[in-house]
Protein backbone atom coordinates (compact mmCIF):
# COMPACT_ATOMS: atom_id res chain seq x y z
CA UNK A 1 -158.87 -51.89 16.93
CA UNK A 2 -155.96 -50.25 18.77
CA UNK A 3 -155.76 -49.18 22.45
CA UNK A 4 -154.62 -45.74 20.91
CA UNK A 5 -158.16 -45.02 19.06
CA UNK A 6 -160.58 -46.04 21.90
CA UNK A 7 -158.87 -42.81 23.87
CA UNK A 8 -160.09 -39.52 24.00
CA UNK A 9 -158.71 -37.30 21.95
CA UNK A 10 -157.35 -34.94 23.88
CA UNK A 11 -155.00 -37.67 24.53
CA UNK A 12 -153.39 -38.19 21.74
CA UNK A 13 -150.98 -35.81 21.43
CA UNK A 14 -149.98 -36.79 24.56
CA UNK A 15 -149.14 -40.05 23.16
CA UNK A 16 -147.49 -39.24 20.43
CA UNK A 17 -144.75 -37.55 22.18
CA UNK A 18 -144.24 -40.65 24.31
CA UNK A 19 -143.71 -42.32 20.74
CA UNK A 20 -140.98 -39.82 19.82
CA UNK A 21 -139.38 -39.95 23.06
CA UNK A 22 -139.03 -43.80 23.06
CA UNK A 23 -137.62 -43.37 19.26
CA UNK A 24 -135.15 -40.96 19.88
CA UNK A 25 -133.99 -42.34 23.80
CA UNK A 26 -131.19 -44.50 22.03
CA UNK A 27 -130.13 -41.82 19.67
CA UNK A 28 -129.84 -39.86 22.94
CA UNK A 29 -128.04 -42.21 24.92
CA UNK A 30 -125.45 -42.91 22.28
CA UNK A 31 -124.87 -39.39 22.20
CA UNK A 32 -124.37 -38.99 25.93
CA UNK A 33 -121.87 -41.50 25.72
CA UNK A 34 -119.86 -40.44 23.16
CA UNK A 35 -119.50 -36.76 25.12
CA UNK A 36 -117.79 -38.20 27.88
CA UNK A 37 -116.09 -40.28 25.97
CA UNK A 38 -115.02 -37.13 24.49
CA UNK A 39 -114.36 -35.65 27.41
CA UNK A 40 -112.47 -38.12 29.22
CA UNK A 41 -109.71 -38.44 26.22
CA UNK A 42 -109.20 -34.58 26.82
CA UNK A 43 -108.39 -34.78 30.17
CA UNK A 44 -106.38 -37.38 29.69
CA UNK A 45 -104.35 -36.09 26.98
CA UNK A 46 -104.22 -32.94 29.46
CA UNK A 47 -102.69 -34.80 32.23
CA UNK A 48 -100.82 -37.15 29.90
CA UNK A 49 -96.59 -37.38 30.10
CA UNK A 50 -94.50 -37.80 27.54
CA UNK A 51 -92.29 -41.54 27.70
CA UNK A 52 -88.95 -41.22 29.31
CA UNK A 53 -86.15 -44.22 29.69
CA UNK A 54 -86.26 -42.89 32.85
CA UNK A 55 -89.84 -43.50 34.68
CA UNK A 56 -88.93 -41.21 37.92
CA UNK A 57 -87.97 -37.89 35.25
CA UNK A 58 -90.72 -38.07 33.05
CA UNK A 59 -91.64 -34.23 32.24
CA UNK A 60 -95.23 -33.11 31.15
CA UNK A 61 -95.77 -31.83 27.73
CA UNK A 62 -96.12 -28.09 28.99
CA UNK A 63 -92.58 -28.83 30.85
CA UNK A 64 -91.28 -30.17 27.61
CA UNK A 65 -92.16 -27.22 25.76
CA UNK A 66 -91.24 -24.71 27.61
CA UNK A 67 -87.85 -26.26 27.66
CA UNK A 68 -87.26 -26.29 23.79
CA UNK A 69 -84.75 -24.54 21.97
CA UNK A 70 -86.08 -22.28 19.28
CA UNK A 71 -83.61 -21.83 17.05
CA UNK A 72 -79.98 -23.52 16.42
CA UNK A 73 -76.68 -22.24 17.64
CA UNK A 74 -75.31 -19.62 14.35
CA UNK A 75 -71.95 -20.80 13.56
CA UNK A 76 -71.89 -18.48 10.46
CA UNK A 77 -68.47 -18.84 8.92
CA UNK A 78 -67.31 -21.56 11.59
CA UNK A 79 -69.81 -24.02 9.85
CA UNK A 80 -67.60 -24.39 6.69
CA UNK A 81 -65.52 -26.43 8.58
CA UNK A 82 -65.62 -30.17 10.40
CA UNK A 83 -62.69 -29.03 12.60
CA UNK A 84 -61.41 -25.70 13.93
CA UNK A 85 -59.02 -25.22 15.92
CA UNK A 86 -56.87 -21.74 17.46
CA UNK A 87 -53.97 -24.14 18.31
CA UNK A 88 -53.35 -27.00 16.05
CA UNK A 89 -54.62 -30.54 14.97
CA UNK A 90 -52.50 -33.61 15.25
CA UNK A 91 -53.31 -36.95 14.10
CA UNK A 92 -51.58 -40.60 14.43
CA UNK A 93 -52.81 -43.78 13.02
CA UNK A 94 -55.56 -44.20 10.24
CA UNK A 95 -57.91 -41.05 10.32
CA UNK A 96 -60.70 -40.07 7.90
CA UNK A 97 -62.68 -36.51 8.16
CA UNK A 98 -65.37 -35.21 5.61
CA UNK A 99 -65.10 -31.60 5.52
CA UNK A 100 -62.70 -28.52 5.60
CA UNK A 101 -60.21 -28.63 8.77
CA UNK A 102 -58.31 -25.08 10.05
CA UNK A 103 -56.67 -23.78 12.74
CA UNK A 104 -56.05 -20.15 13.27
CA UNK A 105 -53.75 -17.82 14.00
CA UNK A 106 -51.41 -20.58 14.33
CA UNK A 107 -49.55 -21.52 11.45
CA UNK A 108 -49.93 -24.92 9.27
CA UNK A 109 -46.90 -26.06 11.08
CA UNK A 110 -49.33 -26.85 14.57
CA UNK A 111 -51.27 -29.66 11.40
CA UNK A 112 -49.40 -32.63 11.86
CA UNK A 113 -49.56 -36.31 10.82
CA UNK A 114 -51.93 -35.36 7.63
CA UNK A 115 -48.98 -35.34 5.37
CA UNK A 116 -50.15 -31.69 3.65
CA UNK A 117 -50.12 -30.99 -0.15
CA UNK A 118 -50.20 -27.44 -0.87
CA UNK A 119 -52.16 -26.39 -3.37
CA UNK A 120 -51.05 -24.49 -6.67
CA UNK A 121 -52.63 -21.16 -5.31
CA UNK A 122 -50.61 -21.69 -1.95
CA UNK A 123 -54.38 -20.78 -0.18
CA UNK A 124 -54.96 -24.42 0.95
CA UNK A 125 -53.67 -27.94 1.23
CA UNK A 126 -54.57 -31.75 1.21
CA UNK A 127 -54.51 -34.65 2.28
CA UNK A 128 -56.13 -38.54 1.39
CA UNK A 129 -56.81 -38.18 4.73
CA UNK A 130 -59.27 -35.18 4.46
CA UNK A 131 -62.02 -35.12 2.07
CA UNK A 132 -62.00 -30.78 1.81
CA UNK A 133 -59.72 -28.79 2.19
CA UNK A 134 -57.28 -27.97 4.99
CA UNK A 135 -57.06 -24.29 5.60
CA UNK A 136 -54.42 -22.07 7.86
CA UNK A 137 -53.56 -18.65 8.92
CA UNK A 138 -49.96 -18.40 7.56
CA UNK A 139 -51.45 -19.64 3.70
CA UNK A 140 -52.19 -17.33 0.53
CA UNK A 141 -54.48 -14.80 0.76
CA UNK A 142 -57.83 -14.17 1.41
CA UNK A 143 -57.19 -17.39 3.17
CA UNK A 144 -55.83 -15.51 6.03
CA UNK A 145 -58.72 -13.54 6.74
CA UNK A 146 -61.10 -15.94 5.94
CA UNK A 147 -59.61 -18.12 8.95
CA UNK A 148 -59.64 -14.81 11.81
CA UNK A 149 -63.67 -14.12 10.79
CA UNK A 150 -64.01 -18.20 11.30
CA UNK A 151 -62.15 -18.36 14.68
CA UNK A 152 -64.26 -15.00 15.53
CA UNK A 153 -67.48 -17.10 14.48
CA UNK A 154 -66.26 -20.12 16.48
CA UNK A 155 -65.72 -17.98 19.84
CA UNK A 156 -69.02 -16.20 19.28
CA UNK A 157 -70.70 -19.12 19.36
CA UNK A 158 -69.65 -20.41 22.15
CA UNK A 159 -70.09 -17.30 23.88
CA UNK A 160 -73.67 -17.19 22.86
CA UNK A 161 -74.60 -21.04 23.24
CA UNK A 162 -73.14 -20.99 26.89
CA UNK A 163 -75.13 -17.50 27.77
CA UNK A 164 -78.01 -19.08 26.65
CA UNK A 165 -80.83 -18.43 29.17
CA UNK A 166 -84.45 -18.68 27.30
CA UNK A 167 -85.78 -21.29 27.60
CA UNK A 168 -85.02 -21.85 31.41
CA UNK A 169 -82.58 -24.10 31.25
CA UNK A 170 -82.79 -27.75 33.40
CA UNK A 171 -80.28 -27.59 35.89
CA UNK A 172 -78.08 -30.43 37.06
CA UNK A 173 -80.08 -33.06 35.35
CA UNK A 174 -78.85 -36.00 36.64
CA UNK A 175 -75.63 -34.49 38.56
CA UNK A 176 -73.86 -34.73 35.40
CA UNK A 177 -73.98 -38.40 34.96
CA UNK A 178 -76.35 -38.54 32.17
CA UNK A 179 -75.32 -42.23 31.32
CA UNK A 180 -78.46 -45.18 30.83
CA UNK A 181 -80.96 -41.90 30.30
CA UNK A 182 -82.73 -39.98 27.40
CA UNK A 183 -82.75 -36.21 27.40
CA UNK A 184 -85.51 -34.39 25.47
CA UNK A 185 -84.80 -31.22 23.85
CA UNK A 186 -84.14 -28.79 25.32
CA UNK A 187 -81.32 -26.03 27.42
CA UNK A 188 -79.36 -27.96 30.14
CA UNK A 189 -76.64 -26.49 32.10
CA UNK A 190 -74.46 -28.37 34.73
CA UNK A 191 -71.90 -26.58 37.22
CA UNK A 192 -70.15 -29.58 36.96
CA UNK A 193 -68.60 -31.64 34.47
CA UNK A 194 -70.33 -34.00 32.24
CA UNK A 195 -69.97 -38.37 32.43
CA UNK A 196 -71.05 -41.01 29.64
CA UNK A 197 -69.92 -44.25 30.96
CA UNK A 198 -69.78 -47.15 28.77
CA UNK A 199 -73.59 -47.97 28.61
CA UNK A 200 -74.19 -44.73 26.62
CA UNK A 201 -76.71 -42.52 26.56
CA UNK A 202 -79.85 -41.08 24.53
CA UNK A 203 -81.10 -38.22 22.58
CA UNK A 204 -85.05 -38.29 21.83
CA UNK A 205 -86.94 -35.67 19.94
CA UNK A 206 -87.40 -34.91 16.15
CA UNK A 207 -85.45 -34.03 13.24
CA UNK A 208 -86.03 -30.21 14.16
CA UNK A 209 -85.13 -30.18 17.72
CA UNK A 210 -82.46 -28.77 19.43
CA UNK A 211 -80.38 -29.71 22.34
CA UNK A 212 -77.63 -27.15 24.15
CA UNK A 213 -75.63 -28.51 26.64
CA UNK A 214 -73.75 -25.97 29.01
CA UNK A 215 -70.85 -27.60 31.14
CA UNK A 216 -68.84 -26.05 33.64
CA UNK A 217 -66.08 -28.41 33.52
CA UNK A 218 -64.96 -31.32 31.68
CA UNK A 219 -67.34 -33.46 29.19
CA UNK A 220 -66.07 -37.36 29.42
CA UNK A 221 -67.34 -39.71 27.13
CA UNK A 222 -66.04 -43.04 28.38
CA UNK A 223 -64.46 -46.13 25.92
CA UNK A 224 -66.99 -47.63 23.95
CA UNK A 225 -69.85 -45.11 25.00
CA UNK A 226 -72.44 -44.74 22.18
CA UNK A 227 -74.28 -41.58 21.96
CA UNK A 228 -77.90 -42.98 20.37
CA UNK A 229 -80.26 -40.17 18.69
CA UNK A 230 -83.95 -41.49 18.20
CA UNK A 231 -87.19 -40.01 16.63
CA UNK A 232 -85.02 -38.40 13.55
CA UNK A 233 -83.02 -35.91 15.77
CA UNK A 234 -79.84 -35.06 13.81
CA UNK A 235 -76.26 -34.12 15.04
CA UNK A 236 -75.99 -31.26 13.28
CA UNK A 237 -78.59 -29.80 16.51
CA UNK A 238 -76.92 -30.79 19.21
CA UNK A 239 -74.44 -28.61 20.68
CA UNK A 240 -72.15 -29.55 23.65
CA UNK A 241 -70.58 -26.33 25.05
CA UNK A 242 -67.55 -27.32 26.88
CA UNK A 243 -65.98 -24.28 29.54
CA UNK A 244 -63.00 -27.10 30.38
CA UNK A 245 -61.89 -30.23 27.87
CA UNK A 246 -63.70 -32.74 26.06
CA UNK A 247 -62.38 -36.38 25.97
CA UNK A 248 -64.03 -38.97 23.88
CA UNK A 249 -62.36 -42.68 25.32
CA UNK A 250 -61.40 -45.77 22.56
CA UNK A 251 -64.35 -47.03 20.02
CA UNK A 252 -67.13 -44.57 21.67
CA UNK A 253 -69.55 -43.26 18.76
CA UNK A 254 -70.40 -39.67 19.36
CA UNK A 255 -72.93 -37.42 18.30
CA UNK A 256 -73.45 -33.54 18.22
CA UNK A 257 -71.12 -30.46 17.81
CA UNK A 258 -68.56 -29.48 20.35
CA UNK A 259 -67.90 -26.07 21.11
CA UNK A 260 -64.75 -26.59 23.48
CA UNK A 261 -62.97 -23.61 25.30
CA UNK A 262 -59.64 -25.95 25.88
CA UNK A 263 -58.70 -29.38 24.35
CA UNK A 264 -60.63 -32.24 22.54
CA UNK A 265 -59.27 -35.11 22.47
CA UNK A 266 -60.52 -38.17 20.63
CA UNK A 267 -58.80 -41.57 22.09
CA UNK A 268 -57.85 -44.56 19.16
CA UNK A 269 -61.46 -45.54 17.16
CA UNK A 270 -63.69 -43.11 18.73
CA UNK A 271 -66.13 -41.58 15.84
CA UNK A 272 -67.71 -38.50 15.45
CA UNK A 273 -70.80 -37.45 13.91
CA UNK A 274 -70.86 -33.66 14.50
CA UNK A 275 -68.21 -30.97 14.31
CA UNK A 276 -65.54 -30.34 16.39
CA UNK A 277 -64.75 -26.42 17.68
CA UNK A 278 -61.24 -26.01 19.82
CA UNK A 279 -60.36 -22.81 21.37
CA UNK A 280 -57.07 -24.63 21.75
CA UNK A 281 -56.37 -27.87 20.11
CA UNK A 282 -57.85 -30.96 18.35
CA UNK A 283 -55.96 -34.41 18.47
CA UNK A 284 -56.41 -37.42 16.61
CA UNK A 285 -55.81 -41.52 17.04
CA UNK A 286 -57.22 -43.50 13.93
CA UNK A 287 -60.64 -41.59 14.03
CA UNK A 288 -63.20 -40.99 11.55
CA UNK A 289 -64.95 -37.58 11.95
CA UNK A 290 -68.03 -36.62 9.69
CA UNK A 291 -71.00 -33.95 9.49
């Protein structure tokens, strides 16, 4: 006989809640444990940073997202076209662009080296050289007007992309030197000019992101500099917005659209993935320029 039924019985129940405490104390401990487990993965992920090439700038997720762009830079009419110029495009050497090229209100006479072939409605030429069509201000109508609203577009857009405020932009990053390190999205702006030396530098975020660059001065991408875009971002949402000239140096692979207020110049080999927007002019040395 049992220890259990030589006890009073007033006892009993007594005992039988010991027995359900000692059968449920694991249950209970494993439960414990798996709340702070719980808990301690939420304040990590609270405190946790997001991975930067550059250890010493990493930038919290609330920093990150406060600092993304919500929408893309409207190019309306503008974005018909790989190149635009208000001055002219020249080329020398073996070039290939995908996409309409224009320039506006100068005539087709500031398009040299493409060897133009006027079409048989006199409201665009081509070239082997160009896969689209190759517009100007001086050709058939509605050509003429289509190129003023596009060169309107292309100067509203810069206006807007370099008055871009919201989010608060990150000033200075990197005085301008932006070469070995990744940028998130985001709005930067730089009194300065802008350097890519030869070792390049990187572009992190999604296929939806958006970077705007506002810069002062010149934007200099040095020979052989590789602009790299990781994590699906896309060219067609980054947008450089250049208040002097851009220069892209021999053989450097560039990404993004440039919305220039002067010149840009692309030195022998370099390549473009983007667009290229000149409030004066574009030239060319053997380059291949695509969307």
């Amino acid at each position: 006989m049992s220890e259990k039924t030589n006890l009073p019985a007033s006892c009993k129940p007594a005992l039988q809640n010991i027995d359900l405490l000692k059968a449920w104390y694991p249950i209970a401990c494993f439960a414990m444990c798996l709340l702070l487990i719980i808990s301690g993965c939420k304040k990590d992920s609270e405190n946790a940073t997001l991975p930067n090439a550059d250890s010493s700038a990493n930038l919290s997720l609330s920093t990150v997202l406060a600092a993304t762009v919500s929408s893309p830079v409207n190019l309306k009419t503008a974005n018909d076209f790989t190149i635009l110029t208000e001055t002219g495009i020249t080329t020398t050497g073996v070039t290939a662009i995908t996409g309409n090229i224009g320039t506006s209100p100068i005539a087709a006479t500031a398009i040299t080296g493409f060897g133009l072939i006027m079409a048989t409605d006199n409201q665009s030429s081509h070239t082997p050289i160009v896969t689209g069509k190759v517009y100007a201000s001086n050709y058939a109508a509605p050509t003429p007007s289509k190129m003023t609203t596009a060169i309107a577009d292309m100067k509203t857009a810069f206006t807007t992309a370099n008055g871009l405020t919201i989010p608060s932009p990150i000033v200075e990053k990197y005085a301008g030197d932006i070469s070995g390190h990744t940028l998130r999205p985001g709005l930067y702006k730089w009194g300065t000019g802008v350097l890519v030396t030869g070792v390049g530098a990187t572009l992190s975020g999604g296929p939806n992101d958006i970077w705007v660059f506002q810069i002062a001065k010149n934007l200099t991408v040095s020979n052989g500099a590789i602009i790299t875009l990781l994590g699906g971002a896309q060219a067609k949402n980054i947008f450089w917005v250049v208040s002097g000239k851009a220069t892209l140096g021999t053989a450097a692979n560039f990404k993004g659209i440039i919305l220039s207020k002067t010149l840009i110049s692309l030195n022998t080999g370099a390549r473009v993935t983007g667009k290229l927007y000149a409030q004066t002019a574009v030239t060319l040395i053997a380059n291949t320029v695509h969307p």
